[in-house]
Protein backbone atom coordinates (compact mmCIF):
# COMPACT_ATOMS: atom_id res chain seq x y z
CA UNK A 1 114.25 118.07 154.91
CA UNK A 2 111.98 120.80 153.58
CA UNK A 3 112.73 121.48 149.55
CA UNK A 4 114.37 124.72 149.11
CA UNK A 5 113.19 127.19 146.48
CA UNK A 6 114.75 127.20 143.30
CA UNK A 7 115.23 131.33 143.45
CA UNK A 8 117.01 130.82 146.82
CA UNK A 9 119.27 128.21 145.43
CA UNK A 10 119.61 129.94 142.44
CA UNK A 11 120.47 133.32 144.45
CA UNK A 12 122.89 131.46 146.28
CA UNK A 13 124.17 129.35 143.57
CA UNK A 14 124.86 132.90 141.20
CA UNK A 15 126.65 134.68 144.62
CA UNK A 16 129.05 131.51 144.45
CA UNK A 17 129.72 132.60 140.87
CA UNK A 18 130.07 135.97 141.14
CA UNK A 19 132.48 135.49 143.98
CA UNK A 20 134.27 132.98 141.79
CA UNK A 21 134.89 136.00 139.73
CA UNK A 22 135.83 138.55 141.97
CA UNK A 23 138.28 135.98 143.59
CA UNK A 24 140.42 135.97 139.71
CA UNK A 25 139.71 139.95 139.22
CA UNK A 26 141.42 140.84 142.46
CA UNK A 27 144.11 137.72 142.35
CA UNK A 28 145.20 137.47 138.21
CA UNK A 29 145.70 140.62 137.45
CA UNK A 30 148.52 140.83 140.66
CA UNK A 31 149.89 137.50 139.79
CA UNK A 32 150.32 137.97 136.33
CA UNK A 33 152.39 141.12 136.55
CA UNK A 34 154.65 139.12 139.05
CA UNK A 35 154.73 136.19 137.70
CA UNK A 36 155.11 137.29 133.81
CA UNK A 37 153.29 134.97 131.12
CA UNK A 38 156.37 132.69 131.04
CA UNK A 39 155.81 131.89 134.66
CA UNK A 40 151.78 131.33 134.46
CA UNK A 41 152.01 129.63 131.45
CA UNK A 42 154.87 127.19 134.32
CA UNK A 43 151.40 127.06 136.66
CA UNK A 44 148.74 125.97 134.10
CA UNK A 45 150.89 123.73 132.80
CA UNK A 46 151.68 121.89 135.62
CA UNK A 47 147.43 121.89 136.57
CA UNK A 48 146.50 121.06 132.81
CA UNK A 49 148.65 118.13 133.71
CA UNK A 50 147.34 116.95 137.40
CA UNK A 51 143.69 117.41 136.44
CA UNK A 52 144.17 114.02 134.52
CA UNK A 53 144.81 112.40 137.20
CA UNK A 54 142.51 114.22 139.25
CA UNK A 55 139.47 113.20 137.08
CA UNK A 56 140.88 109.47 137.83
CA UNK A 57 140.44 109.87 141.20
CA UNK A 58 136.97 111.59 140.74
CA UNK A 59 135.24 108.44 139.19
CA UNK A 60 132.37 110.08 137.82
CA UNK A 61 131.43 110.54 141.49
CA UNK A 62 130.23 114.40 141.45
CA UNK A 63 126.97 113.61 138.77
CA UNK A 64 126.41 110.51 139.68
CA UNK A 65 125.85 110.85 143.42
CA UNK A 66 124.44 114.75 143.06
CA UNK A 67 121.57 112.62 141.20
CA UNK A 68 121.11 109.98 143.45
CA UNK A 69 121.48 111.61 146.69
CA UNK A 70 118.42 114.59 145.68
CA UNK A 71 116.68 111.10 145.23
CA UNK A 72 117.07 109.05 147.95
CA UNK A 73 117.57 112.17 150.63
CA UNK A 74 114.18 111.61 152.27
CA UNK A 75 115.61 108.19 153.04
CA UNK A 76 117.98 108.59 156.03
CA UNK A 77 119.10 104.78 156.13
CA UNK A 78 119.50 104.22 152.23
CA UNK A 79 121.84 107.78 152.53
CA UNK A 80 123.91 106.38 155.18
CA UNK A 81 124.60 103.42 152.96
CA UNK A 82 124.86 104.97 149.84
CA UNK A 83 127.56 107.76 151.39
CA UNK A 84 129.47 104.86 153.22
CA UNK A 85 129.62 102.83 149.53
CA UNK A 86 130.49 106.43 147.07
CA UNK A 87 133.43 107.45 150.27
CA UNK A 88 135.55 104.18 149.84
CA UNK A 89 134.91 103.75 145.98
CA UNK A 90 136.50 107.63 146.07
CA UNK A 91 138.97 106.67 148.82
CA UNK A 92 140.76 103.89 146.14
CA UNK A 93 140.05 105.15 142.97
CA UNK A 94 142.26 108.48 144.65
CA UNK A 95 145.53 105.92 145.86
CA UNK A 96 144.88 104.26 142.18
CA UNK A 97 145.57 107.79 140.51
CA UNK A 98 148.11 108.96 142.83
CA UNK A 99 150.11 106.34 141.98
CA UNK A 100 149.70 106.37 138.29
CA UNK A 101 150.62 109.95 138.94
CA UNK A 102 154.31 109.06 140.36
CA UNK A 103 154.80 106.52 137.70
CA UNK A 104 154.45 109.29 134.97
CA UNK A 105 156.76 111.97 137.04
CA UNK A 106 159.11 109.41 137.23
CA UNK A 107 159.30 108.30 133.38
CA UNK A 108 158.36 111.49 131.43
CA UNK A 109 161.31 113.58 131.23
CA UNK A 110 159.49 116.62 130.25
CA UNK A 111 158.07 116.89 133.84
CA UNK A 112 161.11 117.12 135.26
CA UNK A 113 161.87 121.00 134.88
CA UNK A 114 158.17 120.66 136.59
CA UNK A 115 158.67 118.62 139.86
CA UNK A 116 157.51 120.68 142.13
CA UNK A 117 154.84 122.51 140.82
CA UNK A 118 153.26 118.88 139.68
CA UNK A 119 153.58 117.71 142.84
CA UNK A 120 152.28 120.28 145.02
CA UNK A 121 149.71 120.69 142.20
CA UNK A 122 149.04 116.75 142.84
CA UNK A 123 147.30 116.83 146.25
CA UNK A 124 144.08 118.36 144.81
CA UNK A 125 144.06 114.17 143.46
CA UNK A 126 144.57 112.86 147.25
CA UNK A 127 142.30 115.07 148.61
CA UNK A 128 139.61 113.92 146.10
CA UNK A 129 138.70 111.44 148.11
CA UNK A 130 137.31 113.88 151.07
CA UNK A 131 135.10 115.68 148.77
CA UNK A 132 131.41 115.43 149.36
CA UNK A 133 130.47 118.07 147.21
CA UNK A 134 127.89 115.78 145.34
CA UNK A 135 126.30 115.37 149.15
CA UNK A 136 125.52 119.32 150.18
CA UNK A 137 124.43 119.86 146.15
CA UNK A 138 122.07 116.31 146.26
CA UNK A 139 120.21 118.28 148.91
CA UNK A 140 120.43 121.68 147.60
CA UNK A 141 122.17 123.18 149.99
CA UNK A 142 123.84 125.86 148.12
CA UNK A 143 124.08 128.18 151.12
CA UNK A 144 126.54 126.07 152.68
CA UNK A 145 128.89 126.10 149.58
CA UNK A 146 128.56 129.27 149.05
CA UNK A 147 129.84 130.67 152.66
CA UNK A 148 132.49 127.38 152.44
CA UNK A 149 133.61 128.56 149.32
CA UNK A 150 133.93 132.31 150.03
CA UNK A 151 135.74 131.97 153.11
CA UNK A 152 138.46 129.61 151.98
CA UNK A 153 139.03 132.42 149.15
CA UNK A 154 139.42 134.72 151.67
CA UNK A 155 142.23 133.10 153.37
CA UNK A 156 144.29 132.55 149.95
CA UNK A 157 143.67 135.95 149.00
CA UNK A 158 145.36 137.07 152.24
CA UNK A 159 148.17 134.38 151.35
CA UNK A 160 148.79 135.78 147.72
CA UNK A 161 149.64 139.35 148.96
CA UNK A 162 151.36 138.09 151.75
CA UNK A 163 154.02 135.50 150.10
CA UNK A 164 153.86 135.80 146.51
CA UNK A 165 155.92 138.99 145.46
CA UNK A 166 158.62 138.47 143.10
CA UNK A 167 158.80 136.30 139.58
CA UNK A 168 160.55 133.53 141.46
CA UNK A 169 157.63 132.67 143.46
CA UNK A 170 155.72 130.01 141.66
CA UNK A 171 155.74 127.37 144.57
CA UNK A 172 154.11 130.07 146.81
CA UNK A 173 151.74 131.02 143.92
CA UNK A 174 150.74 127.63 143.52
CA UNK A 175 149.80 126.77 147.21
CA UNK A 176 147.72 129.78 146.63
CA UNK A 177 145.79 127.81 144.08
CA UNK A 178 145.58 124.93 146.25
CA UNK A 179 143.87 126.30 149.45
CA UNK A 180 140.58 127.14 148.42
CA UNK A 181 139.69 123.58 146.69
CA UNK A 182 142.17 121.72 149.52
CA UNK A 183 140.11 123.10 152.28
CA UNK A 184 136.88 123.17 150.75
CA UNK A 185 137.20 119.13 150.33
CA UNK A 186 138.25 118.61 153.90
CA UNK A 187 135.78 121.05 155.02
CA UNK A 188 133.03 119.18 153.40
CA UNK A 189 134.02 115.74 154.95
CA UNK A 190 134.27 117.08 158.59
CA UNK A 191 130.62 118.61 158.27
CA UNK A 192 128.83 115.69 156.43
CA UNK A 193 130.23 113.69 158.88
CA UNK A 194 127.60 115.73 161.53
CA UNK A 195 124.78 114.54 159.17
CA UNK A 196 125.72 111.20 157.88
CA UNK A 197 126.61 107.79 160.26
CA UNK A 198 129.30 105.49 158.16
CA UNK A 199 129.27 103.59 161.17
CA UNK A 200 126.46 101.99 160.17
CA UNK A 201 125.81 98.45 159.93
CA UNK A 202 124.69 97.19 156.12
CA UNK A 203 125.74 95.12 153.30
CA UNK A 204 127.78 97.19 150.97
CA UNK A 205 126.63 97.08 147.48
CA UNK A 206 130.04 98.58 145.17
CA UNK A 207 129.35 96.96 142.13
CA UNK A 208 125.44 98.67 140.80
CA UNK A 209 126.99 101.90 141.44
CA UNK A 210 129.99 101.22 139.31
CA UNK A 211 128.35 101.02 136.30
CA UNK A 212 126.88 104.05 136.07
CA UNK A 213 129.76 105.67 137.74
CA UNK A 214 131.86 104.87 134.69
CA UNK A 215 129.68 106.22 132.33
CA UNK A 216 130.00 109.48 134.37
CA UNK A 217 133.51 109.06 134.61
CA UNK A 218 133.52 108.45 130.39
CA UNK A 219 131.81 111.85 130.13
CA UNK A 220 134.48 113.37 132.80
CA UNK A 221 137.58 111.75 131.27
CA UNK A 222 136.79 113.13 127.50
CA UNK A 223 135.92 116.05 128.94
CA UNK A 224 138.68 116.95 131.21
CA UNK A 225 140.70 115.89 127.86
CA UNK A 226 139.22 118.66 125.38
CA UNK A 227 139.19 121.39 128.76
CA UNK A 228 142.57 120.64 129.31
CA UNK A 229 144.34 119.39 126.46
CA UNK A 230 144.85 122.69 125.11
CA UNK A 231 147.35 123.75 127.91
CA UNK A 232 148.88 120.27 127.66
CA UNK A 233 149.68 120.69 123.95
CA UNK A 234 151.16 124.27 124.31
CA UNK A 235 153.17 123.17 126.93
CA UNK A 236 154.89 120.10 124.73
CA UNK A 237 154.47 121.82 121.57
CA UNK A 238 155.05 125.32 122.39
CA UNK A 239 156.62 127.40 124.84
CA UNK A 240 155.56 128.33 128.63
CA UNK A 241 154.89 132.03 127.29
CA UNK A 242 152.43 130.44 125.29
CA UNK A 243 150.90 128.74 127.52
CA UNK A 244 150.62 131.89 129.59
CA UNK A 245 148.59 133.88 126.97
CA UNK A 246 145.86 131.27 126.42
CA UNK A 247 145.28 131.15 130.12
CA UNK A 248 145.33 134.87 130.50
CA UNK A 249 142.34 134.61 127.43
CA UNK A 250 140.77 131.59 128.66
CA UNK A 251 140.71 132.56 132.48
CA UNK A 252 138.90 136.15 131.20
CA UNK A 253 136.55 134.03 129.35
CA UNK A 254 135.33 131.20 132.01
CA UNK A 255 134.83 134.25 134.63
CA UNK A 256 131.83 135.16 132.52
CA UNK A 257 131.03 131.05 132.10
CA UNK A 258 130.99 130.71 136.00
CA UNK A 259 127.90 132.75 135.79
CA UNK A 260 125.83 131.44 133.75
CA UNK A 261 126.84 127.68 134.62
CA UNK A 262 126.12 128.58 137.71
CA UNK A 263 122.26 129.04 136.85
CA UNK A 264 121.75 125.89 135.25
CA UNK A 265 123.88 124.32 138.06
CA UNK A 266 121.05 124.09 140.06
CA UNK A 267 119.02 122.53 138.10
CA UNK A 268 120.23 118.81 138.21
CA UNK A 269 118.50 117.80 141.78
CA UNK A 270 115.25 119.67 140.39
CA UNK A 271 114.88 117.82 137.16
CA UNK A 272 115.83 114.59 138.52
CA UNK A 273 113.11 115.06 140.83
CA UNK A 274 110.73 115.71 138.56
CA UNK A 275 111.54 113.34 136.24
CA UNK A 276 111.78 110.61 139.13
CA UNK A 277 108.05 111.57 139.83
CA UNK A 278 107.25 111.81 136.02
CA UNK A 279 105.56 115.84 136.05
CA UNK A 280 107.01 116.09 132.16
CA UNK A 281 105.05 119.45 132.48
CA UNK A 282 106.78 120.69 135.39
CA UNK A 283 110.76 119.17 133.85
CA UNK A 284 109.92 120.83 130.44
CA UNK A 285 108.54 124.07 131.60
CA UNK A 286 111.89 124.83 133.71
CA UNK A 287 113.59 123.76 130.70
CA UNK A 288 112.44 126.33 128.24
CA UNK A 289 112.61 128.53 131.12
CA UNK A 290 116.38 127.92 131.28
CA UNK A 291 116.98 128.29 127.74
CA UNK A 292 115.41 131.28 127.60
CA UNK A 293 117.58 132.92 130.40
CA UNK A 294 120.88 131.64 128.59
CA UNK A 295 119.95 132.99 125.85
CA UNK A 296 118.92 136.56 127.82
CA UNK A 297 122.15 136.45 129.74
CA UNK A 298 125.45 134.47 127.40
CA UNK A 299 124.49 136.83 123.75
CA UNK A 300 125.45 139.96 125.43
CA UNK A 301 127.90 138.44 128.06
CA UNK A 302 130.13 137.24 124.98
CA UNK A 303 129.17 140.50 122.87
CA UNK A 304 130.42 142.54 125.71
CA UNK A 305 133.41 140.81 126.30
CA UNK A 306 134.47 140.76 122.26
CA UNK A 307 134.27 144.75 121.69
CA UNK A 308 135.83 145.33 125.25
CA UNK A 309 138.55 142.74 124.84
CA UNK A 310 141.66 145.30 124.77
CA UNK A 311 140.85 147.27 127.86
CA UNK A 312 140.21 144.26 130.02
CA UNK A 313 143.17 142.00 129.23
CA UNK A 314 145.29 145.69 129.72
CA UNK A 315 143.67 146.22 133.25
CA UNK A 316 143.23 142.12 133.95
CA UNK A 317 146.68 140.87 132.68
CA UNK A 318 148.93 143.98 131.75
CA UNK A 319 151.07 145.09 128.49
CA UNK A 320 152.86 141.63 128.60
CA UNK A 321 149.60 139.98 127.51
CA UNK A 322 148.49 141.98 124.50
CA UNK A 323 149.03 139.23 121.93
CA UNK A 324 145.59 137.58 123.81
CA UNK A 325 143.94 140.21 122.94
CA UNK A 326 142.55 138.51 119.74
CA UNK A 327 142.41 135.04 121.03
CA UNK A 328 140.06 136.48 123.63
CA UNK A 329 138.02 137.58 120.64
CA UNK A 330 137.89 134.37 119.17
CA UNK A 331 137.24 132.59 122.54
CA UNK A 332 134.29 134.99 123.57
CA UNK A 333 132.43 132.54 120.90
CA UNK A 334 132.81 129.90 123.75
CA UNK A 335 130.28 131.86 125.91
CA UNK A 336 126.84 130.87 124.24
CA UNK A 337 127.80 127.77 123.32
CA UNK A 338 129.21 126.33 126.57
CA UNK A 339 126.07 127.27 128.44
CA UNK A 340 124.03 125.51 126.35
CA UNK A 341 126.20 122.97 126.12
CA UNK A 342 126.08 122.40 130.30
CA UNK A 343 122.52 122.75 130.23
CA UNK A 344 121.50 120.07 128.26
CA UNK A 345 125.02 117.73 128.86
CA UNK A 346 125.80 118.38 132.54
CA UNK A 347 121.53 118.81 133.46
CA UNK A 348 119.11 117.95 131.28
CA UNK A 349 120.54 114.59 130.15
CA UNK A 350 121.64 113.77 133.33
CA UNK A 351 118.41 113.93 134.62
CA UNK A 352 116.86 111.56 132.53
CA UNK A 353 119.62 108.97 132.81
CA UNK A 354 120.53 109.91 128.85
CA UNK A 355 124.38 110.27 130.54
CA UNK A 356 125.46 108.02 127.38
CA UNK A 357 124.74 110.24 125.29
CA UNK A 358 126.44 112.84 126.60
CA UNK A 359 129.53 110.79 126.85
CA UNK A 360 129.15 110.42 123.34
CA UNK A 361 129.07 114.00 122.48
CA UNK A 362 131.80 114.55 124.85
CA UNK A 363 134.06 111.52 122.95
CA UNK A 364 133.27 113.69 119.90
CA UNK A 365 134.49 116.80 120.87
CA UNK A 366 137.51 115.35 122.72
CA UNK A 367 138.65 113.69 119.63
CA UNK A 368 138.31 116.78 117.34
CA UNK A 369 139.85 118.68 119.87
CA UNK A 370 143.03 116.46 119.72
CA UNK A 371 142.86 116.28 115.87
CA UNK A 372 143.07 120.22 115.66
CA UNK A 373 145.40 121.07 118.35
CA UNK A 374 147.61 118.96 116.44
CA UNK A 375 147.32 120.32 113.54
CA UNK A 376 147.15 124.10 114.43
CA UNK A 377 149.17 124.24 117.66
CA UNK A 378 152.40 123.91 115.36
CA UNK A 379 151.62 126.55 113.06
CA UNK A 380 149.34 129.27 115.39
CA UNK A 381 150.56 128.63 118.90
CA UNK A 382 147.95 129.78 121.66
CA UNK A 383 145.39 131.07 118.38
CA UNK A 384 145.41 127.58 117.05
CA UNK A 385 144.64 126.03 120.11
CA UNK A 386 141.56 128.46 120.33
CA UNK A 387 140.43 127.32 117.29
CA UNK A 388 140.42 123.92 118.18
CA UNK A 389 138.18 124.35 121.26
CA UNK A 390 135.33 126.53 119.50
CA UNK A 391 135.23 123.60 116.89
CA UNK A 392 135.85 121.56 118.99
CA UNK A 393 132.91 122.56 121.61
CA UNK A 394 130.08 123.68 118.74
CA UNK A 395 130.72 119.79 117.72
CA UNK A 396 129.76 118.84 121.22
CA UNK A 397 126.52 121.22 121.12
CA UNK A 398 125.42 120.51 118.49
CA UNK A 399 125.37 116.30 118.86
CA UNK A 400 123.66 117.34 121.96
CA UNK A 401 121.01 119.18 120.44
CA UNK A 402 120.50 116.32 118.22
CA UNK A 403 120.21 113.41 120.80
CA UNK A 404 117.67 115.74 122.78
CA UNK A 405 115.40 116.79 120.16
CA UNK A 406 115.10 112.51 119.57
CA UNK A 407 114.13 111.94 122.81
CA UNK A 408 112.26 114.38 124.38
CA UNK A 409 108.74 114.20 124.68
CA UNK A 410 108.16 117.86 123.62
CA UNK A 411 109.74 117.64 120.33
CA UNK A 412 108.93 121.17 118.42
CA UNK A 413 111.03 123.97 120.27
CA UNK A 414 108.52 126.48 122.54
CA UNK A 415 107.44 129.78 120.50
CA UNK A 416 109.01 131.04 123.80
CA UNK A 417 112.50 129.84 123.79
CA UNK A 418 112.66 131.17 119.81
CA UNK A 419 111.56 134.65 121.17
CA UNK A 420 113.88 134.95 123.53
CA UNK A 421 116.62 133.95 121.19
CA UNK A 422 115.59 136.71 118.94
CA UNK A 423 114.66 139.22 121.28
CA UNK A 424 118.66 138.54 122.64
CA UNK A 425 119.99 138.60 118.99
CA UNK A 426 119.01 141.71 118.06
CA UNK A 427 119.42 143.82 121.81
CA UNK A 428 122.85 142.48 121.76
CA UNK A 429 123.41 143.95 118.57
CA UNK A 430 121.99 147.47 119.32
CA UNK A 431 123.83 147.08 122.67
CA UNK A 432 127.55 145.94 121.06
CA UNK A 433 127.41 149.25 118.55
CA UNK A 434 126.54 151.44 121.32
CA UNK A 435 129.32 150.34 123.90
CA UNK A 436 131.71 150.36 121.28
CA UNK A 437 131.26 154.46 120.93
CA UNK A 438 131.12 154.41 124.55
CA UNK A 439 134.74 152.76 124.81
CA UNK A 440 136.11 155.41 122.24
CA UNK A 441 134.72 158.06 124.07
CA UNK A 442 135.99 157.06 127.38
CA UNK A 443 139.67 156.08 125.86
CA UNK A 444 140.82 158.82 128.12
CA UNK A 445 139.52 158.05 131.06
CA UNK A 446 141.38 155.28 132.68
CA UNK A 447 140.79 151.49 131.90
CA UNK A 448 138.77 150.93 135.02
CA UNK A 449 136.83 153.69 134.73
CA UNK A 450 136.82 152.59 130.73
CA UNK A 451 135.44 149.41 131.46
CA UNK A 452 132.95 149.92 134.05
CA UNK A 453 131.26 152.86 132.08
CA UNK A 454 131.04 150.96 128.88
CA UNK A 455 129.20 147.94 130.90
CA UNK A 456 127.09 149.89 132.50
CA UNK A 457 125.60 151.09 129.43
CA UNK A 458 125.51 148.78 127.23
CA UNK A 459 122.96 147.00 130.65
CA UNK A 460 121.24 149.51 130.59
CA UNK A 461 121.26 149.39 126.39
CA UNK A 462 120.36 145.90 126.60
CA UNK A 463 117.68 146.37 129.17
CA UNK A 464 115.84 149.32 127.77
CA UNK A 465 115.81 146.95 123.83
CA UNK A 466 114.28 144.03 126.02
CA UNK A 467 111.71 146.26 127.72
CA UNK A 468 110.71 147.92 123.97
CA UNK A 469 110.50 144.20 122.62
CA UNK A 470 108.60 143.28 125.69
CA UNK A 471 110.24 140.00 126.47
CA UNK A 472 108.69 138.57 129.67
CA UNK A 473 111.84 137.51 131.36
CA UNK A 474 112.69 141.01 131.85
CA UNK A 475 109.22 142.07 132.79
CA UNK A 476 109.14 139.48 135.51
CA UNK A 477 112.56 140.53 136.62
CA UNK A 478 111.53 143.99 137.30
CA UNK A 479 108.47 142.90 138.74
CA UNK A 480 110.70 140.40 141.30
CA UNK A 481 112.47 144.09 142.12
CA UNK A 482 109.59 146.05 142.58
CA UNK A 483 107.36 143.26 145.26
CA UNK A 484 110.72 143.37 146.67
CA UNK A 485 111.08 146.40 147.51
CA UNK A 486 107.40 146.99 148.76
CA UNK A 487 107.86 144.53 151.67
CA UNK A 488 110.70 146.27 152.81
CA UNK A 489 109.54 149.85 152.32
C-alpha cells in the first residue's frame, strides 16, 4: 500500500479534531441548559465510572497494535495472523470486564441511584471488542476515520434535538453519547473485515503479544485512573452538581486538547517506521519539528482560553455554570503540558519500545493524582480536584522529559525547538494583553459575537508577532498557502 503523506494525514487527522469540537460546541451548550449541572454531573459520573472497565476490556490493544500493524502492513499473511490473534485476545479480555462490571453494580450500593445510566453507559466495554481502530491508524488511513467519525456524529446530533428536551431525559442523553463510539466500533469491524481474512489457516501465537500488551495496558490503566478519577471522587465525595461544573471546565478545556493531540497523533506509525529502519536523522528531525508546532499552537491556545474564560462558559454552558469559570482558569494550564505530555508518552516513546517508561510516568501521576484528590476534594470540591490534575499531569511531563533526554541519541535540545518556545512565549503575551481590551470593548456586543472577535484578533496578534520575530514555522505556513493557491488560480 503506497505511504501516505504526513500533511495529508495530518490534514485529515486535524479535520477529525476540529469536528470533535464542533460536535461538543453545537451539543453541550443545548444539553447543559436541559439537563442542569446536577444532571451532567449524573452522566459523567456514570462514564468516569464505565471507562474502568472499559480500559479492561481495551488491553493495551490501541498502541500496541497501531505500532505493529504500520510495521508488518507490507506483509499481507503476517497481518492476517496478527488481526486474527489481537480480535480474540479483545473478544475475552471484553466478557472478562463485563463481568467484573456486574459484580461491582451488584455490590456497591452507591451505583444504585445509577443503574441505568451505568449500564447503558456499559456497552461502550462490550463493544470494545469490535474496535479495529489500531488497524485503519497502523496504515494511516486517517481519511477513513475521519468520514466514519463525522457521520456517526451526525446521526446523534440529529438524535439529541430530536429526544432529549426536558431535565428528565438523561437515559435519552446518554444513548446520545453512545452512538458515535458504538457505531464507529462496529463500523470498523464490518470494513476491516473487506481487507483482512481471519479465516485463515495459522498457528496462533497469544502469548508474545501479551507481554507487551500489558505494559500498554499498565500505561492505559494508570492513566484512565488520573483522567478519570477526578469525576469518580466528586461523585463519592461530593455532590452531582459538582461533578457537573468540572465537566463543564474540563470538556471546554480538552476541545482545545483534541487539536493539538490530534497533530502528534499521527505521528506514531511514522516514527515507528523510522525507527524500525534506524534513519535517527529522519525520527529526530520530525521530532523537533513537532515540538516546535506545540509549542506554536498550545501557548496561545491556553492563553486564549484563560482571559476569555467568562464569555465562553456563559455562551458554552449558561448562568448555571459560572462557578467554573475559575476552574477553567486553572485548568487552561493543562493545555501545554498535555501536548507535550502525548507527544513524547503516547509517540515518541512508543516508538522506540521505551513504553515502560511511560508506564512509569503514568504510575506517577496516577498516584499523586489520588493523593491530592483526597486531600483537596473534601475541602475545594470541583477546584481541588483541578488542582490535583495540573500537579498531577506536570509530574507526568516532567518524568517524561527526564527518561527522554537519557536515552535519546540527540541529547542537547535543537537551537530550533528553544526558538520556537520563545518566539511562542513572548507572541502569546503581546497577543493575551491585546484580546483582553478587545473583550472589554466588545462586552456589548453579544457573547458570540464577543468571542469570535476577540479570537480573531488575538490570530491575527499572534501571527503578525511571529512574522516580526521571523519564526520559520509561520513562514513556511504562509508559503504552504500561497503555492496553494497558485495551482488553483
Amino acid at each position: 500500500m503506497k505511504q501516505k503523506s504526513l500533511k495529508t494525514n495530518a490534514f485529515f487527522s486535524f479535520l477529525k479534531a476540529f469536528m470533535d469540537i464542533v460536535f461538543p460546541v453545537i451539543s453541550f451548550p443545548y444539553a447543559s441548559r436541559i439537563l442542569s449541572p446536577a444532571g451532567i454531573g449524573r452522566i459523567n459520573f456514570s462514564n468516569s465510572i464505565t471507562a474502568y472497565f472499559a480500559m479492561i476490556a481495551g488491553l493495551g490493544v490501541t498502541t500496541y497494535a497501531t505500532r505493529e500493524v504500520a510495521r508488518i502492513r507490507e506483509n499481507k499473511n503476517e497481518l492476517n495472523k496478527f488481526c486474527k490473534e489481537i480480535l480474540i485476545i479483545n473478544f475475552f479480555s471484553s466478557i472478562a470486564a463485563y463481568v467484573l462490571f456486574a459484580f461491582s453494580l451488584i455490590f456497591v450500593r452507591k451505583f444504585d441511584s445509577y443503574r441505568i445510566l451505568l449500564i447503558l453507559s456499559s456497552s461502550t466495554v462490550l463493544f470494545r471488542a469490535l474496535s479495529m481502530s489500531w488497524f485503519y491508524a497502523g496504515f494511516e488511513n486517517f481519511k477513513l476515520i475521519t468520514i466514519r467519525t463525522t457521520v456517526f456524529q451526525v446521526i446523534s446530533l440529529v438524535f439529541l434535538f430530536v429526544f432529549v428536551r426536558e431535565s428528565s431525559d438523561l437515559v435519552e442523553y446518554m444513548i446520545f453519547g453512545l452512538i458515535t463510539p458504538i457505531g464507529c466500533n462496529a463500523f470498523n469491524f464490518i470494513y476491516a473485515m473487506r481487507l483482512v481474512d481471519l479465516r485463515c489457516k495459522c498457528r496462533l501465537e497469544f502469548k508474545k503479544h501479551l507481554k507487551q500488551m500489558f505494559v500498554f495496558w499498565g500505561m492505559s490503566f494508570v492513566t484512565t485512573i488520573y483522567e478519570t478519577l477526578d469525576s469518580s471522587f466528586l461523585g463519592f465525595l461530593s455532590t452531582d452538581s459538582e461533578v457537573g461544573y468540572y465537566s463543564a471546565a474540563i470538556k471546554i478545556n480538552r476541545m482545545v486538547l483534541m487539536l493539538l493531540v490530534s497533530i502528534s497523533g499521527i505521528l506514531l506509525p511514522r516514527l515507528s517506521l523510522y525507527a524500525e529502519k534506524k534513519d535517527d536523522l529522519s525520527f529526530y528531525r520530525l521530532i523537533h519539528k513537532s515540538f516546535g508546532i506545540n509549542f506554536i499552537i498550545a501557548f496561545p491556545c491556553a492563553a486564549g482560553l484563560f482571559v476569555l474564560s467568562e464569555p465562553i462558559v456563559r455562551l458554552f454552558s449558561g448562568e448555571q455554570y459560572l462557578p467554573a469559570v475559575v476552574l477553567m482558569q486553572l485548568m487552561t494550564l493543562l493545555v501545554p503540558i498535555i501536548s507535550l505530555s502525548n507527544l513524547i508518552g503516547g509517540q515518541i516513546l512508543p516508538a522506540l519500545k521505551k513504553e515502560k517508561l511511560c508506564f512509569i510516568s503514568y504510575i506517577t501521576g496516577a498516584s499523586v493524582n489520588l493523593v491530592f484528590n483526597s486531600a483537596l476534594i473534601p475541602l475545594f470540591g470541583a477546584f481541588g480536584a483541578g488542582i490535583a490534575s495540573v500537579i498531577a499531569e506536570s509530574c507526568v511531563l516532567l518524568v517524561q522529559l527526564v527518561f527522554f533526554a537519557k536515552i535519546s541519541s540527540e541529547p542537547k535540545i535543537s537551537s530550533d525547538v528553544i526558538k520556537n518556545l520563545l518566539h511562542s512565549l513572548f507572541s502569546t503575551l503581546i497577543m493575551s494583553v491585546f484580546v483582553f481590551f478587545v473583550m472589554r470593548i466588545t462586552e456589548g456586543f453579544g457573547l458570540v459575537l464577543q468571542i469570535f472577535i476577540s479570537i480573531f484578533a488575538g490570530c491575527i496578534v499572534y501571527c503578525i508577532s511571529l512574522l516580526l520575530l521571523r519564526n520559520s514555522y509561520i513562514h513556511e505556513w504562509i508559503g504552504i498557502i500561497r503555492s496553494t493557491i497558485r495551482k488553483k488560480y
